[in-house]
Protein backbone atom coordinates (compact mmCIF):
# COMPACT_ATOMS: atom_id res chain seq x y z
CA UNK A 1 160.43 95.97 151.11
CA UNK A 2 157.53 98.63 150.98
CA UNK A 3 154.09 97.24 150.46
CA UNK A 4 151.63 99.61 148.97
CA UNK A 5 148.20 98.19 149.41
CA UNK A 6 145.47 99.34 147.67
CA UNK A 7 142.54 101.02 149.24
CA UNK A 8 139.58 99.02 149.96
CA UNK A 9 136.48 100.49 148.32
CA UNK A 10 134.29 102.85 150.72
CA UNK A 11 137.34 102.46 153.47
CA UNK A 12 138.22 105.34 155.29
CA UNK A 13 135.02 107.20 153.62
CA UNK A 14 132.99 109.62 155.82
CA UNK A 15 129.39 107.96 155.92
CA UNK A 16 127.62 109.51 152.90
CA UNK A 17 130.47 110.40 150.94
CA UNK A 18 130.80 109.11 147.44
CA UNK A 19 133.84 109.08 144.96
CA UNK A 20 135.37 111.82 144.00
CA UNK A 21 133.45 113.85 147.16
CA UNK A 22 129.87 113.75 146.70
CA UNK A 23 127.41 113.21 149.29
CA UNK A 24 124.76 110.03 148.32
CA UNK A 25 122.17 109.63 150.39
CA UNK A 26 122.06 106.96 153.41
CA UNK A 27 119.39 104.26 152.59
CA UNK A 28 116.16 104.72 153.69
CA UNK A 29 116.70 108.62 153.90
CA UNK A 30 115.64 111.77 151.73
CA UNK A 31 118.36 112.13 149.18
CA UNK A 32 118.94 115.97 150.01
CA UNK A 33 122.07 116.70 147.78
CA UNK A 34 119.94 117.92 144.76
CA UNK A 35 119.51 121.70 144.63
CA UNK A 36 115.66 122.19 145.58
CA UNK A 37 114.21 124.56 142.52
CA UNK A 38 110.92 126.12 142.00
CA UNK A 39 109.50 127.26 138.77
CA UNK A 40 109.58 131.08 138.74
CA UNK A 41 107.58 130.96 135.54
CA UNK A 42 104.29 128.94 136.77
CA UNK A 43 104.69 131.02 139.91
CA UNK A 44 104.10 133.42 137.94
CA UNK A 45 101.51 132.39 135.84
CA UNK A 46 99.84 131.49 138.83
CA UNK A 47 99.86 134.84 139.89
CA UNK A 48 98.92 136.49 136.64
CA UNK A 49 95.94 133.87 136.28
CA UNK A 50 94.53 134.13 139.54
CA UNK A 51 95.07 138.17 139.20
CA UNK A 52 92.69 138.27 136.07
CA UNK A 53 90.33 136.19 137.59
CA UNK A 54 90.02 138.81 140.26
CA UNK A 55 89.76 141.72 137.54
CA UNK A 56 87.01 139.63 135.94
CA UNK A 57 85.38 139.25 139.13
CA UNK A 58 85.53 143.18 139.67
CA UNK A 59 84.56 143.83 136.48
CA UNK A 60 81.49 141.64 136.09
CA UNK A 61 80.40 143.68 140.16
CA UNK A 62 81.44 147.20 138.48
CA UNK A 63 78.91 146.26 135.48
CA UNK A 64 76.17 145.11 137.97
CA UNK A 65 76.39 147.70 139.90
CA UNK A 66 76.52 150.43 137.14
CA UNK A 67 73.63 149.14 135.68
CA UNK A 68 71.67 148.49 138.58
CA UNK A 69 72.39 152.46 139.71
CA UNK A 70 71.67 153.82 136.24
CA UNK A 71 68.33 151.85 136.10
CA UNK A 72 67.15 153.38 139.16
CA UNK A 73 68.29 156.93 137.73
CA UNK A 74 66.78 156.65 134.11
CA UNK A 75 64.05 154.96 135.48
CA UNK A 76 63.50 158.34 137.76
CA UNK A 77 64.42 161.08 135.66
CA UNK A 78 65.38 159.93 131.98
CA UNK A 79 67.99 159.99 129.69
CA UNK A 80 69.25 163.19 130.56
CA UNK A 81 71.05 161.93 133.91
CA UNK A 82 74.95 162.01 133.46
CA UNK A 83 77.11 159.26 134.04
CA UNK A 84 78.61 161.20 136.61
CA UNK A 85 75.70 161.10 138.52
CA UNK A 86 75.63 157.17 138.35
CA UNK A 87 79.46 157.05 139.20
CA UNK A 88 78.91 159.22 142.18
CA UNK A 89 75.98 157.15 143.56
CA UNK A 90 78.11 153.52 143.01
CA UNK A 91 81.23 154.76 144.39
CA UNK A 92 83.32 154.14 141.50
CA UNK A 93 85.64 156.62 139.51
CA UNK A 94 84.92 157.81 136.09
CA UNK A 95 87.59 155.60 134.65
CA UNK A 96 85.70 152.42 135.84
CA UNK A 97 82.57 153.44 134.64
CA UNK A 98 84.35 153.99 130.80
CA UNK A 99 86.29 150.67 131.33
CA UNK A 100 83.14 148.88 131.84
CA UNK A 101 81.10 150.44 129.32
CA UNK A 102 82.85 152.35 126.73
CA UNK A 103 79.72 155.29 125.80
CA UNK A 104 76.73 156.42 127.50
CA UNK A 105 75.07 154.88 124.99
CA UNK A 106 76.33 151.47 125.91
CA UNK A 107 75.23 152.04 129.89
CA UNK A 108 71.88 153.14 128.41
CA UNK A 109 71.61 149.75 126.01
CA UNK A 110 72.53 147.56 128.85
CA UNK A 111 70.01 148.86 131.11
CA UNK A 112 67.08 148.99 128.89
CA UNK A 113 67.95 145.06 127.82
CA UNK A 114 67.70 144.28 131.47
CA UNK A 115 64.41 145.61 131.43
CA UNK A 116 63.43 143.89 127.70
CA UNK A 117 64.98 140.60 128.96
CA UNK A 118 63.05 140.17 132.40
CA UNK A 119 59.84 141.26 130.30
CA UNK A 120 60.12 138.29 127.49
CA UNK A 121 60.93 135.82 130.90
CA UNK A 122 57.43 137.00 132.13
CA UNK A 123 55.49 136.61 128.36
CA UNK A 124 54.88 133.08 129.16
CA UNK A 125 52.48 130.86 127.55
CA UNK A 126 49.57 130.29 129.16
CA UNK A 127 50.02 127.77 132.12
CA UNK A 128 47.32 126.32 135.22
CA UNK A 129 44.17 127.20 133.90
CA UNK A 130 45.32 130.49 132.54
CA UNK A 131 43.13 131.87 129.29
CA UNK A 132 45.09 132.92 126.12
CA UNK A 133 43.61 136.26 126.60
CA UNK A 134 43.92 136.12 129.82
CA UNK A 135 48.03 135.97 129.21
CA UNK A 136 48.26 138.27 126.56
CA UNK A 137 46.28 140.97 128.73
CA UNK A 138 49.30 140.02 131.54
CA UNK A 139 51.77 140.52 129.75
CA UNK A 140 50.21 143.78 128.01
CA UNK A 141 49.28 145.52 131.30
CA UNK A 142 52.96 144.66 131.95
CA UNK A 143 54.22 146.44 128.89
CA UNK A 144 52.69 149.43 129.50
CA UNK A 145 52.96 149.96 133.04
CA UNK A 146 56.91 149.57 132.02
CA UNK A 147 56.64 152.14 129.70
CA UNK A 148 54.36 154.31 131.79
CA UNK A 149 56.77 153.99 134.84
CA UNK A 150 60.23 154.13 133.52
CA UNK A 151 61.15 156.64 131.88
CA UNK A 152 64.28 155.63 130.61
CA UNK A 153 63.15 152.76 128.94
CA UNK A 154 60.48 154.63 127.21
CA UNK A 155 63.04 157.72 126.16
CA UNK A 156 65.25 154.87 124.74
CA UNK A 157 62.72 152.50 122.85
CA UNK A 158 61.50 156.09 121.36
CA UNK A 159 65.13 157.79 120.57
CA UNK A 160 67.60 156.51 118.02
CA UNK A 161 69.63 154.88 121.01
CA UNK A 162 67.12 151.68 120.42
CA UNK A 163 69.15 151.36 116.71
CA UNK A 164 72.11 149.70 119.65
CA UNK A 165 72.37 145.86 118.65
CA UNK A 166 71.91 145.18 122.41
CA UNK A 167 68.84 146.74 122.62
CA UNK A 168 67.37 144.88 119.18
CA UNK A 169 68.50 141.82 120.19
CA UNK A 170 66.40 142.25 123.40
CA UNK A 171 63.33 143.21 121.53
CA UNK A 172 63.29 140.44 119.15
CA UNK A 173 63.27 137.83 122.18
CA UNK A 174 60.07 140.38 123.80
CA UNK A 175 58.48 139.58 120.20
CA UNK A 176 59.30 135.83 120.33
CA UNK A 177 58.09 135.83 123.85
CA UNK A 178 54.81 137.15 122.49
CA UNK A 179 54.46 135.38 119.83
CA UNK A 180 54.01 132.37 122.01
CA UNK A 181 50.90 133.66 124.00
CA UNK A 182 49.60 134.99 120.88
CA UNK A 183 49.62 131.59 118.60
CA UNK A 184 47.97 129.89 120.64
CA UNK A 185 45.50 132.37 120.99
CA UNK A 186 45.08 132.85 117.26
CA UNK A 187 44.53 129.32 117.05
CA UNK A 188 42.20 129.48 119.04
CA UNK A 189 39.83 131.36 117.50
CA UNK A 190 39.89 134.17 119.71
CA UNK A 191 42.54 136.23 118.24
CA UNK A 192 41.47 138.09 114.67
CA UNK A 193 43.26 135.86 112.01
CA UNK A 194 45.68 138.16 110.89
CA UNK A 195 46.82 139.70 114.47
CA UNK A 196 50.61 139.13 114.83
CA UNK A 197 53.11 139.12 117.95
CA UNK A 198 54.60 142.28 116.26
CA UNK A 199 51.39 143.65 116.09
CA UNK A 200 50.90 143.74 120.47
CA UNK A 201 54.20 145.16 121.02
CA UNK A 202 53.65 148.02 118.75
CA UNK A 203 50.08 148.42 120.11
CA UNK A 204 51.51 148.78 123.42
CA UNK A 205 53.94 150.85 122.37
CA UNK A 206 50.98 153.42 121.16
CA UNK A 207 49.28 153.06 124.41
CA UNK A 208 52.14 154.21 126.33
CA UNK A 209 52.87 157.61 124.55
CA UNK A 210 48.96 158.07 124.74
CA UNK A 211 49.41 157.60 128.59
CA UNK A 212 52.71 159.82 128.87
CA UNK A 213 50.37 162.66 127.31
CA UNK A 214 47.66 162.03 129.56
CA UNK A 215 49.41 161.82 132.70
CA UNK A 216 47.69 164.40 134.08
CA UNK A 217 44.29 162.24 134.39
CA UNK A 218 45.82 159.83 136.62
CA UNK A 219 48.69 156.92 136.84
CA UNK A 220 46.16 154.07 135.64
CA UNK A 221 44.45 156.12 132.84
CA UNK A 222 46.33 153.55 130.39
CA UNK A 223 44.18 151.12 131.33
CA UNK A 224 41.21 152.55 130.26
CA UNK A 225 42.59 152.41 126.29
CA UNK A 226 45.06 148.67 126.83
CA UNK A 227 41.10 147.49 127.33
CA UNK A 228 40.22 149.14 124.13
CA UNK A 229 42.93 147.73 122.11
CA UNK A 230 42.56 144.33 123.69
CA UNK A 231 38.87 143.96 122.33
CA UNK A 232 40.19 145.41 119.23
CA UNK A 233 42.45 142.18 118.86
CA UNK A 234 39.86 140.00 119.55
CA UNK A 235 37.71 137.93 116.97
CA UNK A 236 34.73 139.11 116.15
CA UNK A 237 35.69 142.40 116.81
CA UNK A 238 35.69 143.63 113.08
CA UNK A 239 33.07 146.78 112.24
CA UNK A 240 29.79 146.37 111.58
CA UNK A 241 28.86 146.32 107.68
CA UNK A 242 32.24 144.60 106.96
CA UNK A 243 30.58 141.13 106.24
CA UNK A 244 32.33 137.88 106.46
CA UNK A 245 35.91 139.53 106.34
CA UNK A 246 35.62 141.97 108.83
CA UNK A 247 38.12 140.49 111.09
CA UNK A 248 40.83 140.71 108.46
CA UNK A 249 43.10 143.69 108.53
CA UNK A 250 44.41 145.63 105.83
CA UNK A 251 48.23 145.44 104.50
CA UNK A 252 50.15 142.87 104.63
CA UNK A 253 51.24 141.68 108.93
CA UNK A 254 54.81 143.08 109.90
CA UNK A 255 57.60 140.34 110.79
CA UNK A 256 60.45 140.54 113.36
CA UNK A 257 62.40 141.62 111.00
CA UNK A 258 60.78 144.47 109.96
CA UNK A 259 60.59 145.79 113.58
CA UNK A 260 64.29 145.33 113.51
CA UNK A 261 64.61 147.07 110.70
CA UNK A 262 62.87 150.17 111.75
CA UNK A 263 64.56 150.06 114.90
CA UNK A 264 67.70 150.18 112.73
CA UNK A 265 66.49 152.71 110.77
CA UNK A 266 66.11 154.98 113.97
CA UNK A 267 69.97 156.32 113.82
């Protein structure tokens, strides 16, 4: 008679080998029998994401560098320099340039808010000792000589490229700058009451086209008429004859906004 025995579970198995054919793992070891996959898509991502950072990274140079090469330019011969010229001088293609800044216009706003934006940093109140007139004759004599030594700042401020928002919003931080060494110095007593932060940076303003005209008498002949305007701003400094309120000034003191308004206005 034929005995059939039944096979004994795992008997006869190759080591590793499960029902039905499958490989398990041996314990203690790395189960290897699952198909190893990566993520194609976060690979990807990755990619893409660390790709953009570079282009932002370029970008943010490109700008620097455009704006550090036009300032030089401007600054030497005005407005009327092309932004070819600038590309050339960078390096960069045409196309870069216009990627970075879209108009001439927008180059010429980014440079002159540069030169606004390091100004207000410098307008200070007064700090160690330092006079209220003292500061606002600092940060006049800085004004000017800005105006009086680049031209393309002055071209802009004066053409209806200062109507760019860039530019506006640069100027309105100048006047808030100013307004801070001039307070105090109203306060003080030794401003004439009604002599406003908008007030100094249109002054200054004046004294620079009257130095642009009188070039010709020398590089520091500004100074000569910043010192007339600064006693001009002082208290007491009202005419003789005009009694009590001779330190007030006629029509009513311009705001911020009113300077940003005619800036607006200049388009």
């Amino acid at each position: 008679m034929l005995v059939v025995r039944s096979p004994v579970p795992g008997r006869g198995r190759r080591p590793g080998a499960a029902a039905g054919g499958g490989l398990t793992a041996a314990p203690g070891t790395l189960d290897t029998s699952t198909t190893r996959t990566t993520n194609p898509e976060g690979s990807m991502a990755g990619k893409a994401e660390r790709g953009a950072a570079r282009s932002r990274t370029d970008a943010v140079r490109n700008q620097r560098l455009l704006v550090e090469a036009a300032g030089r330019a401007f600054a030497r011969s005005g407005l009327q320099v092309s932004v070819s010229t600038v590309v050339d001088e960078v390096g960069l293609g045409k196309g870069t340039a216009f990627r970075c800044f879209r108009t001439k216009e927008d180059l010429v706003a980014a440079v002159v808010a540069a030169r606004l934006s390091e100004l207000a940093a410098e307008a200070a109140p007064p700090a160690g000792g330092e006079s209220p007139e003292a500061a606002l004759l600092r940060f006049l004599e800085r004004y000017v000589g800005l105006l009086v030594a680049d031209r393309g700042v002055a071209e802009a401020l004066g053409d209806q490229v200062r109507a760019h928002p860039e530019i506006r919003t640069a100027m309105t931080a100048v006047v808030e700058a100013v307004d801070a060494v001039v307070g105090p110095a109203r306060e003080a007593g030794r401003l004439r009451a009604g002599v406003t932060a908008v007030d100094v940076v249109v002054l200054a303003g004046a004294v620079a086209g009257t130095a642009r005209q009188l070039g010709a008498l020398g590089p520091d002949a500004w100074r000569r008429y910043l010192r007339v305007v600064v006693d001009g701003l002082r208290s007491g400094a009202g005419l003789p004859g005009d009694g009590p309120a001779g330190d007030e000034l006629p029509g009513p003191a311009p705001t911020a906004a009113d300077l940003d308004t005619a800036m607006r206005s200049a388009r």
